[in-house]
C-alpha atoms as a PDB file:
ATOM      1  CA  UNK A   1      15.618   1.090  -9.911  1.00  0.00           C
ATOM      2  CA  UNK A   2      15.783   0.637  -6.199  1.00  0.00           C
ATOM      3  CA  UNK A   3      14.461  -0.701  -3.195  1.00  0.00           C
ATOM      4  CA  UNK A   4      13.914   1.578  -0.431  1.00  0.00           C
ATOM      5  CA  UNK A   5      13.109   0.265   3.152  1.00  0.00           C
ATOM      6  CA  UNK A   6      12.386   2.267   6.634  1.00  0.00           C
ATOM      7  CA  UNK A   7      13.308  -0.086   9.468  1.00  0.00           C
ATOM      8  CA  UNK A   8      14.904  -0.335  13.021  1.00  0.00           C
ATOM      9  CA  UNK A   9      18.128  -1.076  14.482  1.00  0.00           C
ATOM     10  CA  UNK A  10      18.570  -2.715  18.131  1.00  0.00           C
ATOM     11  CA  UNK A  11      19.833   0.374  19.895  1.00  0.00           C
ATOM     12  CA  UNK A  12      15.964   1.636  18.507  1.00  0.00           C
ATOM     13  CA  UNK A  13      17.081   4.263  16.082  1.00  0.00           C
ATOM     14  CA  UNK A  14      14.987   4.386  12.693  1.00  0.00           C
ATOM     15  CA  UNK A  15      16.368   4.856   9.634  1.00  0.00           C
ATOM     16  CA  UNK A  16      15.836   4.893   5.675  1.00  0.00           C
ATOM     17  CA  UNK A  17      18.142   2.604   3.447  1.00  0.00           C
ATOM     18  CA  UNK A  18      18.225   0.575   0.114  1.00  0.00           C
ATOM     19  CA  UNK A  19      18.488  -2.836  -0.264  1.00  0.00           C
ATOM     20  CA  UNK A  20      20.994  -5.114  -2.064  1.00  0.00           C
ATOM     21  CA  UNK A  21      20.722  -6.705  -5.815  1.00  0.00           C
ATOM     22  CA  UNK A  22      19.753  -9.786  -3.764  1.00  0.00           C
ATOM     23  CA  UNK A  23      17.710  -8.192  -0.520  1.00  0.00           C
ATOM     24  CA  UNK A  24      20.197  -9.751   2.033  1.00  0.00           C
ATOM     25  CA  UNK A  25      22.247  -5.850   2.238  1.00  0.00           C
ATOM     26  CA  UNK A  26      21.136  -2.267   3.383  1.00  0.00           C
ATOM     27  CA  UNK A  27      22.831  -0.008   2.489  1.00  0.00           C
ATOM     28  CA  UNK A  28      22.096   2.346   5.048  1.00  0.00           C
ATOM     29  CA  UNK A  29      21.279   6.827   4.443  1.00  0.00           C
ATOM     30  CA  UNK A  30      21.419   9.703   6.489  1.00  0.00           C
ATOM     31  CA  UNK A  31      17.842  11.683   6.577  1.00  0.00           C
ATOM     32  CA  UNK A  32      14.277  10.755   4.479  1.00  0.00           C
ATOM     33  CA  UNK A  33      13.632  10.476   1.793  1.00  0.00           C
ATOM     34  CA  UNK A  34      10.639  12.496   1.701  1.00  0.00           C
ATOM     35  CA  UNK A  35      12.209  15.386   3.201  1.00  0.00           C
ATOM     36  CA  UNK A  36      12.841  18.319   1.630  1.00  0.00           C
ATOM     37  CA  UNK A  37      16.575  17.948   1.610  1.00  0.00           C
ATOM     38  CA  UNK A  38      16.685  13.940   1.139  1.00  0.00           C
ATOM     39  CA  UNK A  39      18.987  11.559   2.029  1.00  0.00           C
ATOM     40  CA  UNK A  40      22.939  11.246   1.745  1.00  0.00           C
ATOM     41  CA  UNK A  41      24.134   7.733   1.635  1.00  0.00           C
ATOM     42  CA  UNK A  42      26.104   7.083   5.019  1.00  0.00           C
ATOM     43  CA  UNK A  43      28.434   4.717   3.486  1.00  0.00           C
ATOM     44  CA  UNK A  44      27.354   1.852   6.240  1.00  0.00           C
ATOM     45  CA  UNK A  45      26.289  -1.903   5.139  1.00  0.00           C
ATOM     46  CA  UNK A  46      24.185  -3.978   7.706  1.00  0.00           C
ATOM     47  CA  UNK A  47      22.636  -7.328   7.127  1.00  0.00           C
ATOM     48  CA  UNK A  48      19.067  -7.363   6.236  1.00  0.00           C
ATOM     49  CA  UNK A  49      19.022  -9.904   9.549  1.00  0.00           C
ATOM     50  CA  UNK A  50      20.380  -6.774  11.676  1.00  0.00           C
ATOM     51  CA  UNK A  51      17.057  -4.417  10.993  1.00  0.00           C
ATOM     52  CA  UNK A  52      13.423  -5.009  11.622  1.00  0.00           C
ATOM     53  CA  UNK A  53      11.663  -3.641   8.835  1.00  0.00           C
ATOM     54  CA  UNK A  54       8.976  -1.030   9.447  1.00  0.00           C
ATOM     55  CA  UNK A  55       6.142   0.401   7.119  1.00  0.00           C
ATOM     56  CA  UNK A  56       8.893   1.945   4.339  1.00  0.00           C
ATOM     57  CA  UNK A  57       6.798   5.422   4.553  1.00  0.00           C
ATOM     58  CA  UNK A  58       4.442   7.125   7.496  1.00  0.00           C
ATOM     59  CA  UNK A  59       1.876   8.579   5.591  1.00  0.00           C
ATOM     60  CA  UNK A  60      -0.720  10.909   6.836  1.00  0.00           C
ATOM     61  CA  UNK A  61      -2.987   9.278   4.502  1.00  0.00           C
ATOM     62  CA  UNK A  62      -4.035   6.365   2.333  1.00  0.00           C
ATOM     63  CA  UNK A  63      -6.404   7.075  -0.394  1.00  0.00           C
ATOM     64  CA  UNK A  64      -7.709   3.915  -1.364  1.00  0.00           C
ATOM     65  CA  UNK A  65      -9.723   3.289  -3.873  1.00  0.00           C
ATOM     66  CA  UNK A  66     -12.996   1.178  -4.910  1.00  0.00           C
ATOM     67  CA  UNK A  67     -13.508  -0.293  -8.875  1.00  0.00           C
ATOM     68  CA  UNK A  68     -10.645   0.526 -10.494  1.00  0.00           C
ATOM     69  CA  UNK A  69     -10.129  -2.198 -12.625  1.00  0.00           C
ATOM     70  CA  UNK A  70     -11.784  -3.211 -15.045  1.00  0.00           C
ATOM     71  CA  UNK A  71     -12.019  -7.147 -14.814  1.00  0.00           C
ATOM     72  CA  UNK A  72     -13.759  -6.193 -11.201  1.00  0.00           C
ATOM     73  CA  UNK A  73     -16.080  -3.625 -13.027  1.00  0.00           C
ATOM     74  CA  UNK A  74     -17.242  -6.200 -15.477  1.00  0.00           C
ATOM     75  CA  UNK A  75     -17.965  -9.114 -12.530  1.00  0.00           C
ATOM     76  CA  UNK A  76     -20.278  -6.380 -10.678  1.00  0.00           C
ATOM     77  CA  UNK A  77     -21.803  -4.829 -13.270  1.00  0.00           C
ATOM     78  CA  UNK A  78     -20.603  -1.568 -12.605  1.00  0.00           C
ATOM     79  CA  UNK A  79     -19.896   1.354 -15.339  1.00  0.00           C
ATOM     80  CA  UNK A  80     -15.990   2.276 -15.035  1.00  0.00           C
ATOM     81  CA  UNK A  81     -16.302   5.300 -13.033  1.00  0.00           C
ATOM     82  CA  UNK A  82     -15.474   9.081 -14.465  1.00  0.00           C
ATOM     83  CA  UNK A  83     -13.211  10.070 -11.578  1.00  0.00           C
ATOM     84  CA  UNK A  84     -11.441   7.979  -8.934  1.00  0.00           C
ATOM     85  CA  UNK A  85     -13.572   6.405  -6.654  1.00  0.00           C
ATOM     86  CA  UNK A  86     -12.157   6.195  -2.608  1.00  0.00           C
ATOM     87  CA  UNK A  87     -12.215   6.794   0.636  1.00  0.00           C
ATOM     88  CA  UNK A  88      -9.517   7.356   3.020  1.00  0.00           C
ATOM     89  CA  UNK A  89      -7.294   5.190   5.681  1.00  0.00           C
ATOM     90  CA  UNK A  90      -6.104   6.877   8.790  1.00  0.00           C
ATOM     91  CA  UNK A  91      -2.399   7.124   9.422  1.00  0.00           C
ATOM     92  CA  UNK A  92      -2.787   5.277  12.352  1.00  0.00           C
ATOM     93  CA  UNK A  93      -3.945   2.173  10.219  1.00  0.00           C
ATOM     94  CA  UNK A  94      -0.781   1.839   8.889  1.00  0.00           C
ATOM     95  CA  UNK A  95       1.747  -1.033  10.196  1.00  0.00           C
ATOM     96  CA  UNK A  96       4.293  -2.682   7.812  1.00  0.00           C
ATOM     97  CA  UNK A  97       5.469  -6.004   6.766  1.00  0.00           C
ATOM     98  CA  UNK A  98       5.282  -9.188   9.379  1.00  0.00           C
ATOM     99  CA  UNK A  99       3.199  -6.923  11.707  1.00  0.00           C
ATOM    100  CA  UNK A 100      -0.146  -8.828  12.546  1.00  0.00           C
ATOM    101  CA  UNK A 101      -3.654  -7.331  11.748  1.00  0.00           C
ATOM    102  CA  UNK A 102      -5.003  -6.943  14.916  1.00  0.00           C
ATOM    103  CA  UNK A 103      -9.072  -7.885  15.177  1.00  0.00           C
ATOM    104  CA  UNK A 104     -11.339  -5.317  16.762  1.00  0.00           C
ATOM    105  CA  UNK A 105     -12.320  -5.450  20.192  1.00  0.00           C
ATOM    106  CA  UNK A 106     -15.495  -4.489  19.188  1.00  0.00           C
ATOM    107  CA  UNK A 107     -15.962  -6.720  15.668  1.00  0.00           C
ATOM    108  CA  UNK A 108     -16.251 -10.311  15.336  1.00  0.00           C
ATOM    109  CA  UNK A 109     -17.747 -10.678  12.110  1.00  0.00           C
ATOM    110  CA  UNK A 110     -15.598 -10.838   8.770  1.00  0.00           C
ATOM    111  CA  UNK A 111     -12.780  -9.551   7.865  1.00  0.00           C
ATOM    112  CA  UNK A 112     -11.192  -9.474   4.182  1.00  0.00           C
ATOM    113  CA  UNK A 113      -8.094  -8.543   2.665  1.00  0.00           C
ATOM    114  CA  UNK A 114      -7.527  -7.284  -1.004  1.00  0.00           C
ATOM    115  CA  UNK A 115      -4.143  -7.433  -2.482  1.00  0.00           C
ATOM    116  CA  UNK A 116      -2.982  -3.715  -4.333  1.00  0.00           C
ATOM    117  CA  UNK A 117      -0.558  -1.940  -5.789  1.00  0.00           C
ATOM    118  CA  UNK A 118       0.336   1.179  -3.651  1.00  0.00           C
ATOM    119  CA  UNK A 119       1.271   4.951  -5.140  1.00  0.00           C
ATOM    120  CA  UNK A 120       3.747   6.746  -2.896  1.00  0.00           C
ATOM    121  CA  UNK A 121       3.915   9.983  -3.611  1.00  0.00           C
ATOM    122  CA  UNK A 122       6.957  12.046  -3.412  1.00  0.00           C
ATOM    123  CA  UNK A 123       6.422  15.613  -3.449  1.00  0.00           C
ATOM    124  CA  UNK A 124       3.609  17.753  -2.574  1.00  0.00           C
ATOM    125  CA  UNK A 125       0.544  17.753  -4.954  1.00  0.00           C
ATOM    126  CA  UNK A 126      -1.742  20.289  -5.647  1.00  0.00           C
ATOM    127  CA  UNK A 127      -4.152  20.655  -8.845  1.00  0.00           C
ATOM    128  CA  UNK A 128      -1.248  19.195 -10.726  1.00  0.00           C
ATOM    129  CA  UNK A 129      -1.484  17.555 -14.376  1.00  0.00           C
ATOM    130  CA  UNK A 130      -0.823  13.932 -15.857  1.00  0.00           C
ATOM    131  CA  UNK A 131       2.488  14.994 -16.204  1.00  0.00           C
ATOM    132  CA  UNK A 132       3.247  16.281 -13.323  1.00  0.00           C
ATOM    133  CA  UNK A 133       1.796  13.710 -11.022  1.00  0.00           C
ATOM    134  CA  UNK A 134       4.277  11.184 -12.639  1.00  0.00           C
ATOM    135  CA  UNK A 135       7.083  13.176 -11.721  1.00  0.00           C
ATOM    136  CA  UNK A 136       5.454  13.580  -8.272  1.00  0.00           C
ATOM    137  CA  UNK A 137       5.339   9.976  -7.549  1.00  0.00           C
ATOM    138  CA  UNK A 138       8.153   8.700  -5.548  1.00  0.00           C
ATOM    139  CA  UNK A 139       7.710   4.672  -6.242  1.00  0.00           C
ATOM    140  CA  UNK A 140       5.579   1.794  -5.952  1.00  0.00           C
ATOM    141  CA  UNK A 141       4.812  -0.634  -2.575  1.00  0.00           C
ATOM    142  CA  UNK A 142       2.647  -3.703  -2.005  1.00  0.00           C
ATOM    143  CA  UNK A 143      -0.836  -2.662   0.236  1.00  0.00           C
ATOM    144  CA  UNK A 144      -2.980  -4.897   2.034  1.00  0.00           C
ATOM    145  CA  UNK A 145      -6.227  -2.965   2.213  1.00  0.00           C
ATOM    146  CA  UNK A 146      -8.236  -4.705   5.207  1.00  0.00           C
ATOM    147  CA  UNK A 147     -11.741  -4.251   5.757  1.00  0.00           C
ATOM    148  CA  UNK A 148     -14.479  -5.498   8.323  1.00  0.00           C
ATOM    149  CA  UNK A 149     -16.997  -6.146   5.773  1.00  0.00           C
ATOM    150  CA  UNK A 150     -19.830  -6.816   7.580  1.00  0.00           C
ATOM    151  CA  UNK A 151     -19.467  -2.768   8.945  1.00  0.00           C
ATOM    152  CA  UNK A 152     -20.215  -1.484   5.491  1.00  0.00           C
ATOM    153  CA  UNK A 153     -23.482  -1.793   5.535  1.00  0.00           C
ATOM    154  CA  UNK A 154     -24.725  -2.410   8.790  1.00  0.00           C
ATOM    155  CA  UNK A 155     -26.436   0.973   8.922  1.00  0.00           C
ATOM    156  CA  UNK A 156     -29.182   0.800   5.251  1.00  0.00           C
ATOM    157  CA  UNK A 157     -29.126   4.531   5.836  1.00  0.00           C
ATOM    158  CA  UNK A 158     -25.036   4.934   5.483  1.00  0.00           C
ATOM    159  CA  UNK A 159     -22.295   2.934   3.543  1.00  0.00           C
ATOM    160  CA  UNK A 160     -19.503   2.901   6.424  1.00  0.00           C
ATOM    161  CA  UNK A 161     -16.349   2.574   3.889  1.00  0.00           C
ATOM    162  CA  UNK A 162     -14.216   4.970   6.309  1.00  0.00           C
ATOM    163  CA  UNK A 163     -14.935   3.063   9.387  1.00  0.00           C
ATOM    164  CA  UNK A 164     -15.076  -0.636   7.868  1.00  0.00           C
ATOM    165  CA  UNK A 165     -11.736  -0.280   6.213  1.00  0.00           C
ATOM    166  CA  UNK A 166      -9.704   2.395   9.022  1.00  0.00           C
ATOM    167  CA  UNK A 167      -9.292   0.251  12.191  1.00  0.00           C
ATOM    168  CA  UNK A 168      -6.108   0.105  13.634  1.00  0.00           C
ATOM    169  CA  UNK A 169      -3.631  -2.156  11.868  1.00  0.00           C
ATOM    170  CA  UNK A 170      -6.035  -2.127   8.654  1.00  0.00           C
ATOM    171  CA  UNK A 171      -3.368  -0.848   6.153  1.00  0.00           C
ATOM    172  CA  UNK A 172      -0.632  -2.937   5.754  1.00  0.00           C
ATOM    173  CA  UNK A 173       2.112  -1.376   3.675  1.00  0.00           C
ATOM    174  CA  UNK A 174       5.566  -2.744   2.326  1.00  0.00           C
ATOM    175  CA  UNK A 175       8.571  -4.340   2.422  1.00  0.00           C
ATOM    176  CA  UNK A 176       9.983  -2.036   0.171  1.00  0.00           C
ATOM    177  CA  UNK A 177       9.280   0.903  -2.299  1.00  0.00           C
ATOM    178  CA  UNK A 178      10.257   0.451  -5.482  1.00  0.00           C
ATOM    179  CA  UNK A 179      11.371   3.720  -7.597  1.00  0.00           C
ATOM    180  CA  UNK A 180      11.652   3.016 -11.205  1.00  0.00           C
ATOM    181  CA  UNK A 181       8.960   0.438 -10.959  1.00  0.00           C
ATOM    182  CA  UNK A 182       7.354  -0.818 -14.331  1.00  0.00           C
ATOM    183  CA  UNK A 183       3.966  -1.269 -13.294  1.00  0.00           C
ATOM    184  CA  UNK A 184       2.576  -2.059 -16.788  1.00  0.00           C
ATOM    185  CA  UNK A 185       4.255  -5.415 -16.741  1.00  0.00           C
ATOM    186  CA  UNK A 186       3.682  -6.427 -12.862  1.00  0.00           C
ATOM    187  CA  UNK A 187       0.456  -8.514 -11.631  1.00  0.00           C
ATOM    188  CA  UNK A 188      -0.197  -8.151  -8.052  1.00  0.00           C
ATOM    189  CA  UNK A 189      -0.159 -11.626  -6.243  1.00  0.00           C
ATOM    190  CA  UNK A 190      -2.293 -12.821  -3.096  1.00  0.00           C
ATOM    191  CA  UNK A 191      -1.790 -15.652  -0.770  1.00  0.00           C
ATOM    192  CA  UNK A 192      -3.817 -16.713   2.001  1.00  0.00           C
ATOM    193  CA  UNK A 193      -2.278 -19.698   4.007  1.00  0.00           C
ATOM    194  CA  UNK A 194       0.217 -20.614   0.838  1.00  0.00           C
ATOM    195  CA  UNK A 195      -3.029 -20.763  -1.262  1.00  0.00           C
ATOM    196  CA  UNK A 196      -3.470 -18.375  -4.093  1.00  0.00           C
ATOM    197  CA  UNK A 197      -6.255 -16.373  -4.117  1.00  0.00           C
ATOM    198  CA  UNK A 198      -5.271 -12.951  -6.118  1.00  0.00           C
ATOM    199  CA  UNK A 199      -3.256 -12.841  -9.795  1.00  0.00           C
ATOM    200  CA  UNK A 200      -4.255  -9.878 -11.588  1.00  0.00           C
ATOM    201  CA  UNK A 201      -2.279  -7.705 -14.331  1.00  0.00           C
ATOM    202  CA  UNK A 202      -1.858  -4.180 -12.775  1.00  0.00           C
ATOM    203  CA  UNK A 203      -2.422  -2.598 -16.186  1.00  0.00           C
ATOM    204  CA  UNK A 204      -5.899  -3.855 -15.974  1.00  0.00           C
ATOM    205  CA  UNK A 205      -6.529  -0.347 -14.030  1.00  0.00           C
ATOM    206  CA  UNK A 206      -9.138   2.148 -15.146  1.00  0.00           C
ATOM    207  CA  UNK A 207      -6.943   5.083 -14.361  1.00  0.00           C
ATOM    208  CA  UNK A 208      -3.202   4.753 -14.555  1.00  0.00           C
ATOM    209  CA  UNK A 209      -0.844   5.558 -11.669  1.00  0.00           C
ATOM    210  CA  UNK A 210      -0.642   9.262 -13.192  1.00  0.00           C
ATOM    211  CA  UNK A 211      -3.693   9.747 -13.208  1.00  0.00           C
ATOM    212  CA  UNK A 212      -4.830   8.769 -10.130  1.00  0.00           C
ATOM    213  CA  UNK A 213      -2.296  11.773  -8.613  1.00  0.00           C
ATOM    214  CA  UNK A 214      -3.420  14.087 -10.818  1.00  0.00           C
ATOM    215  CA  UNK A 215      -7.685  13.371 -10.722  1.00  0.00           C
ATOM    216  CA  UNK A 216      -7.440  12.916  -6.588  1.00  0.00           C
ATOM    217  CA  UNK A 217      -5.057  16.171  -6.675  1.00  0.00           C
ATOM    218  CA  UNK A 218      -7.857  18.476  -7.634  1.00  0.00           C
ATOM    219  CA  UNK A 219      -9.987  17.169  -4.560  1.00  0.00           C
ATOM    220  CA  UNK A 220      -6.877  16.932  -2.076  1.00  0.00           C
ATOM    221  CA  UNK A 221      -3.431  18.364  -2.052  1.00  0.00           C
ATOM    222  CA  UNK A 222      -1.405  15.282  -1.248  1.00  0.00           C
ATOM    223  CA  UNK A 223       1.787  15.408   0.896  1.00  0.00           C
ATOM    224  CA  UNK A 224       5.377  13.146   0.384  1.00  0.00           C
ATOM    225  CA  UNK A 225       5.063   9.661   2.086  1.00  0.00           C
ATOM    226  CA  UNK A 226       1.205   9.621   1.182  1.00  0.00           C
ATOM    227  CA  UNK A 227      -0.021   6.618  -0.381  1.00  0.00           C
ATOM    228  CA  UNK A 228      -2.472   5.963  -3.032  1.00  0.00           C
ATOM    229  CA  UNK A 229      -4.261   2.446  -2.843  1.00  0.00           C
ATOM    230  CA  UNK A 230      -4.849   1.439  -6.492  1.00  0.00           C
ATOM    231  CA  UNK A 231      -7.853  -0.873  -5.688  1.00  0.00           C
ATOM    232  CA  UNK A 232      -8.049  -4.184  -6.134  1.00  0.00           C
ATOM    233  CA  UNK A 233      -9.427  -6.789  -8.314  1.00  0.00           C
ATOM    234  CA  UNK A 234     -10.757 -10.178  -8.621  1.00  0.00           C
ATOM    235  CA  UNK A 235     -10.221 -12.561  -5.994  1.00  0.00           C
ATOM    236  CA  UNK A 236     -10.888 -10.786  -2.335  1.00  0.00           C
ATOM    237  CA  UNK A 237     -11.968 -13.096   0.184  1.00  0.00           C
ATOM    238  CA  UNK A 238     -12.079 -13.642   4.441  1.00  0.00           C
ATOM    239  CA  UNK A 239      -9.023 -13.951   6.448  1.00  0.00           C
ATOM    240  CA  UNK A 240      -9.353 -16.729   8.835  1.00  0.00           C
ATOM    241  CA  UNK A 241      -8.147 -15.454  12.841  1.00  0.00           C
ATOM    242  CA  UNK A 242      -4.911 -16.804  12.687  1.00  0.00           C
ATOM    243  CA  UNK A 243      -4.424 -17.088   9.028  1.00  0.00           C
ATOM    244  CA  UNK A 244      -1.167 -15.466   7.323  1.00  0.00           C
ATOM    245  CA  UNK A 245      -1.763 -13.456   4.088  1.00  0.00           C
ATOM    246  CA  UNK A 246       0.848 -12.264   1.579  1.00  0.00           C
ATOM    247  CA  UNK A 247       0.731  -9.987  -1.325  1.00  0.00           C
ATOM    248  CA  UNK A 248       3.374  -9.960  -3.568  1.00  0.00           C
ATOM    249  CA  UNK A 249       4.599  -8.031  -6.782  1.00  0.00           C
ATOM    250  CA  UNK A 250       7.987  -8.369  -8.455  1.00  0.00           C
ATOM    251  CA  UNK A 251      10.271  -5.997  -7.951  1.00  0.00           C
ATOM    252  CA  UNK A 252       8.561  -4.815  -4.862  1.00  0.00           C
ATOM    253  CA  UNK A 253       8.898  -7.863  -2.633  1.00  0.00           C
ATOM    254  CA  UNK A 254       5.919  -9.951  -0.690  1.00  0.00           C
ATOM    255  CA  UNK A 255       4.075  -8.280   2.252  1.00  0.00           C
ATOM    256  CA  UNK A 256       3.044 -10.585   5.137  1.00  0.00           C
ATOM    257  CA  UNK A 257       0.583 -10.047   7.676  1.00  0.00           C
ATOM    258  CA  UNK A 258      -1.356 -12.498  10.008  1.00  0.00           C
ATOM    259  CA  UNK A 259      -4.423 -11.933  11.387  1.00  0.00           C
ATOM    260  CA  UNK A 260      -5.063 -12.044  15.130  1.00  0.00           C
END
């Protein structure tokens, strides 16, 4: 297992590296990942202090995605769906770890967060199978899947999922991604101003991390550094202006944002 981070140096150079048994190390690589010729380790150790850490991937979409669990399904009195419910983020939504949410010039109604589990995907996918998709899948981050809630429905004729949930800033993403991640035994954690608000099992989910890639493959081809949002489950709420929120899963590491 390991911890892969994208982040920035003080000269402004952006890199890839791994991070330490203890997350106070990078050890620092030459090249992405997601490339098609990966990364060579460069043999250089910086402090964790040295670097600011960035979004760990740039992808050119999130596909997020709406009741996938099943404690969630129950509560609204929805049927667990047949195929993979979502919608997609913009890549321009995207902005990593300690980064704030930035409010909408134009919104000042509510805005909520919901704690996930995010899919990065490692290779391109195309009308793969189960099996396939888990080999395609690179590793595991925390998400932050924001959303102006009162946009969703504020046309009767139009459920606005796209728009509500693909401001600016609206997909938070990080610190790390996790390859080797054991998602079966992980519960995604939520904090909102130290309080918790989300602590849900991850193998809750109505289709698995495989099958996600593989379902949402047939409708899409999906590209390395992509992410899949898992969905979320019990527990979403408002985010205060000003408030800090947190969503943690071990192994991964604890994504904050604040809201401004």
């Amino acid at each position: 297992m390991a911890n892969w981070i994208r982040f920035s140096c003080a000269d402004g150079a952006v890199g890839f590296g791994t991070l330490s048994e203890y997350g106070r190390r990078v050890m620092r690589y030459e090249g992405s990942p997601f490339d098609i010729d990966g990364t060579q380790p460069t043999g250089e150790e910086m402090g964790i202090e040295e670097v600011t850490l960035l979004a760990p991937c740039q992808p050119g979409k999130i596909v997020a995605l709406w009741n996938n669990f099943y404690a969630l399904s129950k509560k609204l009195d929805k049927a667990p769906p047949k195929h993979p419910l979502f919608l997609i983020k913009p890549a321009r939504s995207v902005i990593g770890t300690h980064e704030a949410i930035r409010r909408p010039v134009s919104y000042d109604g509510k805005i909520a967060y919901e704690g996930e589990l995010g899919i990065v995907i490692g290779r391109r996918c195309s009308s793969v199978s189960v099996e396939e998709a888990e080999a395609a899948i690179f590793g595991y981050t925390c998400v932050n899947d924001v959303t102006a809630g009162e946009l969703l429905q504020e046309d009767p004729n139009f459920p606005q999922w796209c728009r509500a949930k693909g401001f600016d800033t609206f997909g938070c993403l990080g610190p790390t991604i996790a390859t080797g991640f054991d998602w079966r035994a992980a519960h995604v954690i939520t904090t909102l101003d130290g309080v918790e608000r989300q602590n849900y099992p991850i193998d809750d989910m109505i289709f698995t991390p495989a099958e996600q890639v593989s379902l949402i493959s047939h409708d899409m081809t999906l590209e390395p550094g992509d992410v899949i949002a898992c969905g979320t489950s019990l527990g979403i709420g408002s985010i205060k202006d000003g408030a800090e929120v947190c969503v943690s899963i071990k192994g991964i590491g604890t994504l904050v944002n604040r809201l401004l």
